[in-house]
C-alpha atoms as a PDB file:
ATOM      1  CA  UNK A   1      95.369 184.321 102.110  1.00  0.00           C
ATOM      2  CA  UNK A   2      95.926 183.684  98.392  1.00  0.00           C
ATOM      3  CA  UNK A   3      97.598 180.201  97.469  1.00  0.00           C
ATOM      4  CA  UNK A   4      99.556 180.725  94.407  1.00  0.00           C
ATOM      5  CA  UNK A   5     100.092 177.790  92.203  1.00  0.00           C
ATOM      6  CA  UNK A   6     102.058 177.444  89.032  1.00  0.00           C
ATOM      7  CA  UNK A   7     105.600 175.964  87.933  1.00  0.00           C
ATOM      8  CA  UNK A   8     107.104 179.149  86.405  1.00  0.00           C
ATOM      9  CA  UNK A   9     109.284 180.247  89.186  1.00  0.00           C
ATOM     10  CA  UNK A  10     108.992 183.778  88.051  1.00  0.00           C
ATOM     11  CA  UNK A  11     105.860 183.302  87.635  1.00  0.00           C
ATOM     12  CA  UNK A  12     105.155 182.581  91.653  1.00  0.00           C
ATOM     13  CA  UNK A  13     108.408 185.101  92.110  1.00  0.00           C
ATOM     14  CA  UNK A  14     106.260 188.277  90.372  1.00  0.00           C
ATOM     15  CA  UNK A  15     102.741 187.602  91.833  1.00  0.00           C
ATOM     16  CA  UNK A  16     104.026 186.926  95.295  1.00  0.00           C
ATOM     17  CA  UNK A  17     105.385 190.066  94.980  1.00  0.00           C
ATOM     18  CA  UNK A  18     102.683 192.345  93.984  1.00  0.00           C
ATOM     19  CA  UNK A  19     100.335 190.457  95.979  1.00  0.00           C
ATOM     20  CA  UNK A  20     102.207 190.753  99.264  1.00  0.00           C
ATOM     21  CA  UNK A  21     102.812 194.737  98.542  1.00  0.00           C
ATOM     22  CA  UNK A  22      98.794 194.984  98.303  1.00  0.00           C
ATOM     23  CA  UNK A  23      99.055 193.210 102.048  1.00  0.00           C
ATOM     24  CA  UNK A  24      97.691 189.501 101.235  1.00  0.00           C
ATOM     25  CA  UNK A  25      99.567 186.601 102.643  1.00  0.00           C
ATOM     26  CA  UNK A  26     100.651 184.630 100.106  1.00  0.00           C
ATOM     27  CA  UNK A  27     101.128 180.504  99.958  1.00  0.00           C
ATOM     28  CA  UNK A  28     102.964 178.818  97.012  1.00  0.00           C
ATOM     29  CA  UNK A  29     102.776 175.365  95.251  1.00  0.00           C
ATOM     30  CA  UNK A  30     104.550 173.917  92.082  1.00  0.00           C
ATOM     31  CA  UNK A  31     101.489 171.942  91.141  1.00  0.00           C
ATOM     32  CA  UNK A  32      97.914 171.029  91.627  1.00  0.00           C
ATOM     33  CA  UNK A  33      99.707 167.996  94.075  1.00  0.00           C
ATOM     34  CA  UNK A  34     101.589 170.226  95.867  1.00  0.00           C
ATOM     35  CA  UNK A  35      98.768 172.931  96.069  1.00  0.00           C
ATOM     36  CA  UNK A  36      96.246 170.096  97.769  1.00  0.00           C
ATOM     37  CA  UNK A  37      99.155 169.644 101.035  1.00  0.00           C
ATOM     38  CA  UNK A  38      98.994 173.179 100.900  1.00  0.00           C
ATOM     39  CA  UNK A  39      95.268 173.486 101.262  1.00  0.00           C
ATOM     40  CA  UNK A  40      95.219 171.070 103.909  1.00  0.00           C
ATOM     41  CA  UNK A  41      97.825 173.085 106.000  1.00  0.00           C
ATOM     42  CA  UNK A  42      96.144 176.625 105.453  1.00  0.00           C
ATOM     43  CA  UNK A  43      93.271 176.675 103.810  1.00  0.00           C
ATOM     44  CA  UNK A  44      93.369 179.671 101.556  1.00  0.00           C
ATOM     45  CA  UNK A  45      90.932 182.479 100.484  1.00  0.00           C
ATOM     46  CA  UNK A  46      91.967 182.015  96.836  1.00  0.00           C
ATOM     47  CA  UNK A  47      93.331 180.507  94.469  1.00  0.00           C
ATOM     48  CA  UNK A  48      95.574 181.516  91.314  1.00  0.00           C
ATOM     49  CA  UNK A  49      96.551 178.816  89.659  1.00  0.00           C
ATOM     50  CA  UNK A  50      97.874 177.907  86.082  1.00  0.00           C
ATOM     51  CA  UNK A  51      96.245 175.801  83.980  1.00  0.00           C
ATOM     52  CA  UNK A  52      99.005 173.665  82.464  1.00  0.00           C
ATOM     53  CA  UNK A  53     101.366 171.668  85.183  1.00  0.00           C
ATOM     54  CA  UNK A  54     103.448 168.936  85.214  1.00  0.00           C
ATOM     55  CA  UNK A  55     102.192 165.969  87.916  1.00  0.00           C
ATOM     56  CA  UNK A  56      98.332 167.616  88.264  1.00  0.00           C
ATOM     57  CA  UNK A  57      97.033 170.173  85.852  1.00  0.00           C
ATOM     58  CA  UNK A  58      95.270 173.671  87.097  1.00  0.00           C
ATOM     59  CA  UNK A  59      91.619 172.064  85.894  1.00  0.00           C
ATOM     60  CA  UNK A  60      92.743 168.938  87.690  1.00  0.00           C
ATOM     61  CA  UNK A  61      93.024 171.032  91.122  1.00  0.00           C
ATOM     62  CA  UNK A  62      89.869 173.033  90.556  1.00  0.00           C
ATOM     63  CA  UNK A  63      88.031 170.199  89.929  1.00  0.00           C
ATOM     64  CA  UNK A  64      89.256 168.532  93.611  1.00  0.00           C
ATOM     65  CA  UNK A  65      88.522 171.364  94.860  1.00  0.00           C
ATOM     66  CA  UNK A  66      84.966 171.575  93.752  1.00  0.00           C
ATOM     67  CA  UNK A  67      84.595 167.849  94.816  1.00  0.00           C
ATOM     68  CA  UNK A  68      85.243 168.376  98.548  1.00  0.00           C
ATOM     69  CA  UNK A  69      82.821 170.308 100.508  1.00  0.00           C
ATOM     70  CA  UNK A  70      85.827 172.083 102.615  1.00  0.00           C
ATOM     71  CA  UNK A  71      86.942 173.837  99.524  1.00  0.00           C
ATOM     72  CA  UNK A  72      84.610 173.907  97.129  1.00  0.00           C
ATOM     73  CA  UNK A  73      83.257 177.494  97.575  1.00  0.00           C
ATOM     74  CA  UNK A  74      87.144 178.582  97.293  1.00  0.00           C
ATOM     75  CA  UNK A  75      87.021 181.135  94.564  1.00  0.00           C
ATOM     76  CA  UNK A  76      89.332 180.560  91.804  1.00  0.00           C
ATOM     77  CA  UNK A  77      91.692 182.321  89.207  1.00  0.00           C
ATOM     78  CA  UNK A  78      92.953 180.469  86.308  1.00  0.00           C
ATOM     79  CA  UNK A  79      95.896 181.147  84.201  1.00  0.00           C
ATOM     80  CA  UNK A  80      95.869 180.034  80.718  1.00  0.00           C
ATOM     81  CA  UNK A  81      98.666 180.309  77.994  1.00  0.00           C
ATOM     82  CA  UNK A  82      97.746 182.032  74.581  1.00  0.00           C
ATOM     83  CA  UNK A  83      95.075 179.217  72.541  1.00  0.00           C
ATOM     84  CA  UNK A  84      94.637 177.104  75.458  1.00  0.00           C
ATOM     85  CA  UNK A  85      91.314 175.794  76.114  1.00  0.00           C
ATOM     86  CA  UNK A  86      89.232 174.850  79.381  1.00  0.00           C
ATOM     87  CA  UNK A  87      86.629 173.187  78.013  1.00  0.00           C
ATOM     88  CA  UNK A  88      86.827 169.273  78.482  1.00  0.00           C
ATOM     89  CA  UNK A  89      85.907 166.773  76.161  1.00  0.00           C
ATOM     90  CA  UNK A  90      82.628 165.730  78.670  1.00  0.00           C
ATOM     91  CA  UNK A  91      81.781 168.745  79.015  1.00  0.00           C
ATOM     92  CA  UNK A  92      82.461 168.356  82.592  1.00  0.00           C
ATOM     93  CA  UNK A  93      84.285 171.725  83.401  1.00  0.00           C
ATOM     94  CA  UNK A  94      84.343 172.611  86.467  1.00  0.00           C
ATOM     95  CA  UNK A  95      83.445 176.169  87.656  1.00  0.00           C
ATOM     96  CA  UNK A  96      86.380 178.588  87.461  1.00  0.00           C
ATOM     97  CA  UNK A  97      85.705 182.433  88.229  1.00  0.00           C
ATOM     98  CA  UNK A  98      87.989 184.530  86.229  1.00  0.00           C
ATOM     99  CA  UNK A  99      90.147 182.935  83.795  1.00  0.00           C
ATOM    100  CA  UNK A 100      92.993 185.296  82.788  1.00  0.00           C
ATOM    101  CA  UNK A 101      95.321 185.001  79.699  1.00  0.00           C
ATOM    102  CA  UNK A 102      99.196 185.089  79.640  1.00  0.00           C
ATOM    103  CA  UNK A 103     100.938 186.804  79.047  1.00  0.00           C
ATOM    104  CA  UNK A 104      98.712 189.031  81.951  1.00  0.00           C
ATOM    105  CA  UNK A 105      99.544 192.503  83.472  1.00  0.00           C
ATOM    106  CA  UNK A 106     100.189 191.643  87.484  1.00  0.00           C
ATOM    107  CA  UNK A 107      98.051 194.934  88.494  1.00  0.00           C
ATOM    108  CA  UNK A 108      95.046 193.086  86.786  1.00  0.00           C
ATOM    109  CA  UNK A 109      95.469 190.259  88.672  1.00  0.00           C
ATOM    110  CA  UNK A 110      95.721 192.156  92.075  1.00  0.00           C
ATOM    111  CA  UNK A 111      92.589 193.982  90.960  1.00  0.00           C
ATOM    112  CA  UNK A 112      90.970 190.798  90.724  1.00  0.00           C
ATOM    113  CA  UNK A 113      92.215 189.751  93.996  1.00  0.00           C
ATOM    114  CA  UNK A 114      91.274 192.841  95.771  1.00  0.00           C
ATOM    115  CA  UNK A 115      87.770 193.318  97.537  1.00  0.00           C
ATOM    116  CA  UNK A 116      85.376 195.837  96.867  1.00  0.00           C
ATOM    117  CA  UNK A 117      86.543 198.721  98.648  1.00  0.00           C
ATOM    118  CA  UNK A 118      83.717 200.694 100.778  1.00  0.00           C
ATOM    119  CA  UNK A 119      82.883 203.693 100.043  1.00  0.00           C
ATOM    120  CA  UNK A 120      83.250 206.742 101.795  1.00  0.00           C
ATOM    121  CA  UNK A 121      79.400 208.843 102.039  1.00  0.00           C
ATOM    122  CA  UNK A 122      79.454 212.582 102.371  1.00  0.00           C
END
């Protein structure tokens, strides 16, 4: 299950999408606010979520999530617009696995989403 969280409707509309046609269930929130009910009614595999949202921010969320021993092993994808930066001022990032630039090509984000495939022996 991958919970999908940004406020770009097309955004959501796009990766749902591609997501769903590479057979994950996909969960949707507007915000970091919205994403935490969501969490506590389905607690998700991942997390793609964008890094600047109105009512709680992407780094917000992640660092929640990181605070909470239910959800902080959650693995986490963060969207970022062109120049933004993660980094906080006290240095107190928390720990986001892939951070991906947008504009971003869907296909690399379901290649990032999808686990290592086993492979076949002769």
């Amino acid at each position: 299950t991958v919970l999908l969280v940004d406020d770009e409707i097309h955004i959501i509309n796009v990766l749902s999408l591609k997501l769903g046609n590479a057979n994950f269930e996909v969960i949707t929130a507007g915000n970091g606010e919205e994403a935490l009910k969501r969490i506590g009614e389905s607690m998700p595999d991942l997390v793609i979520t964008d890094f600047s949202m109105p009512v709680m921010t992407g780094l917000e969320l992640v660092r929640r999530l990181r605070a909470d021993r239910s959800t902080e092993q959650i693995p986490v994808i963060m969207l970022t617009g062109r120049g933004q930066t993660v980094e906080e001022e006290d240095g107190n990032t928390p720990r986001i696995d892939v951070l991906m630039s947008k504009p971003f090509s869907p296909r690399a984000i379901v290649q990032q989403v999808q686990p290592e495939r086993p492979r076949m022996s002769k």
